[in-house]
C-alpha atoms as a PDB file:
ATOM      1  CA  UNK A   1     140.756 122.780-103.960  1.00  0.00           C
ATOM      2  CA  UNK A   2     141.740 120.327-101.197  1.00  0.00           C
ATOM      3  CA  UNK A   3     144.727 119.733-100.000  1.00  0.00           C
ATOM      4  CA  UNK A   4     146.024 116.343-101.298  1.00  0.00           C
ATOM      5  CA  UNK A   5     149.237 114.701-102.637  1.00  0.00           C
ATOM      6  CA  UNK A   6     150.081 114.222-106.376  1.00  0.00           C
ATOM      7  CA  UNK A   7     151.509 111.330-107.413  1.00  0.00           C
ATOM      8  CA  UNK A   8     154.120 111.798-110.385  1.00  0.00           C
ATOM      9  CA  UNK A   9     155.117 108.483-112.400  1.00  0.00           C
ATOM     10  CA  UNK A  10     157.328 107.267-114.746  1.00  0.00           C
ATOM     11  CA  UNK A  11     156.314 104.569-117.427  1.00  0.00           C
ATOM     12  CA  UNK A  12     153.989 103.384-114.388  1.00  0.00           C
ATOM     13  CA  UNK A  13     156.062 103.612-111.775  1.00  0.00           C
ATOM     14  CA  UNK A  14     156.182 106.100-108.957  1.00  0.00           C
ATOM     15  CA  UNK A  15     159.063 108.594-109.316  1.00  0.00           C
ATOM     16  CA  UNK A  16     157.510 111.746-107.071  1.00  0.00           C
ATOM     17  CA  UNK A  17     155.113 113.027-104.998  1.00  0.00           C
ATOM     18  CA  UNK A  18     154.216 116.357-104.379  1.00  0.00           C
ATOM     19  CA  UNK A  19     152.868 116.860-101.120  1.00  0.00           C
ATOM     20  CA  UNK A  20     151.442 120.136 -99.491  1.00  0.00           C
ATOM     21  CA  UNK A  21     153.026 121.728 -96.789  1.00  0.00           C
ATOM     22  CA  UNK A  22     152.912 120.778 -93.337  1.00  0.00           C
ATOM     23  CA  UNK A  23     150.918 122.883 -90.948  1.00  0.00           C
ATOM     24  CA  UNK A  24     152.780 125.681 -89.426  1.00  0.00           C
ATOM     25  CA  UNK A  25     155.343 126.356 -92.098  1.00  0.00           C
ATOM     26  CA  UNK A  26     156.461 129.725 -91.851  1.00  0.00           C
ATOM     27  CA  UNK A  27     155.243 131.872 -94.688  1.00  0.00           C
ATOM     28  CA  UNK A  28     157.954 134.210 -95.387  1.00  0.00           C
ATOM     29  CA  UNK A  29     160.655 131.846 -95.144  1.00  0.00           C
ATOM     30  CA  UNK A  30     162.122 130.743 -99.383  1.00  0.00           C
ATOM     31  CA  UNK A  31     160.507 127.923-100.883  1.00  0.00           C
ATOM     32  CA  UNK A  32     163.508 126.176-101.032  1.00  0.00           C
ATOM     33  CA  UNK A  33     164.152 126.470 -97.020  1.00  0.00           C
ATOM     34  CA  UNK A  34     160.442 124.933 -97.000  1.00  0.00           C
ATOM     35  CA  UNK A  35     160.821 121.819 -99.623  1.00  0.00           C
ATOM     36  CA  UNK A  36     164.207 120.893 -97.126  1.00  0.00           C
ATOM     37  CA  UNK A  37     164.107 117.637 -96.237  1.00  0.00           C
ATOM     38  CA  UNK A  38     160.935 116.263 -97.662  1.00  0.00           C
ATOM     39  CA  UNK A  39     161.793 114.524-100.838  1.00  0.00           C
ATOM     40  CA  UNK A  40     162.001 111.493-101.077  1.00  0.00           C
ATOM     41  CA  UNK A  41     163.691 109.551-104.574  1.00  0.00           C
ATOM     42  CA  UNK A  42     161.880 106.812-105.522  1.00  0.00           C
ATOM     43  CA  UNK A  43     164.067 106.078-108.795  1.00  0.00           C
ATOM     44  CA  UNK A  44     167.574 105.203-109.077  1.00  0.00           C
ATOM     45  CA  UNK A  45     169.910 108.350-109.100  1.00  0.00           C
ATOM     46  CA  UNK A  46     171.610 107.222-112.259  1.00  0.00           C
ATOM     47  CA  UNK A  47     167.973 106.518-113.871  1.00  0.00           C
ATOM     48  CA  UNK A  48     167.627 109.215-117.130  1.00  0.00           C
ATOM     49  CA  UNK A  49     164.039 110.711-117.751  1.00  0.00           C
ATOM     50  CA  UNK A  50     164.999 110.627-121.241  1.00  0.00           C
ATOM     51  CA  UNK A  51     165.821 107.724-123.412  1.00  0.00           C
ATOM     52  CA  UNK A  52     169.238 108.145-125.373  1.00  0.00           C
ATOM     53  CA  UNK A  53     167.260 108.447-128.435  1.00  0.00           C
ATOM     54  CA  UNK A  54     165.877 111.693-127.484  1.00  0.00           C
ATOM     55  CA  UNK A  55     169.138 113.525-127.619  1.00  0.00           C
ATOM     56  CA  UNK A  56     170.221 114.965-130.845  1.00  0.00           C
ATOM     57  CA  UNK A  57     173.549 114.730-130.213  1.00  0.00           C
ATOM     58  CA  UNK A  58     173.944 110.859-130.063  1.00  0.00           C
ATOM     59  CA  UNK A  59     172.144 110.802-133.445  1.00  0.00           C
END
């Protein structure tokens, strides 16, 4: 397996992407201390994954 970036999309358009660590990340340190700083949102923040259909509730 090589290391290479995944593109995630949305209904064609680019929403993510998933990237593999830089070189010389410290191992032991959380995942969470790791991810810091390197997303980037390529949506609106008010964008929904989910149409309004998809909820029961609103039915």
């Amino acid at each position: 397996m090589g290391r290479r970036s995944v593109l995630i999309t949305r209904h064609g358009k680019p929403v993510a992407r998933l990237t593999p660590p830089s070189v010389g990340v410290v191992a032991d340190s959380h995942p969470w201390e790791r991810l810091r700083g390197s997303g980037v949102l390529h949506a609106e923040p008010e964008d929904s994954m989910l149409e309004a259909q998809a909820f029961d509730a609103l039915r």
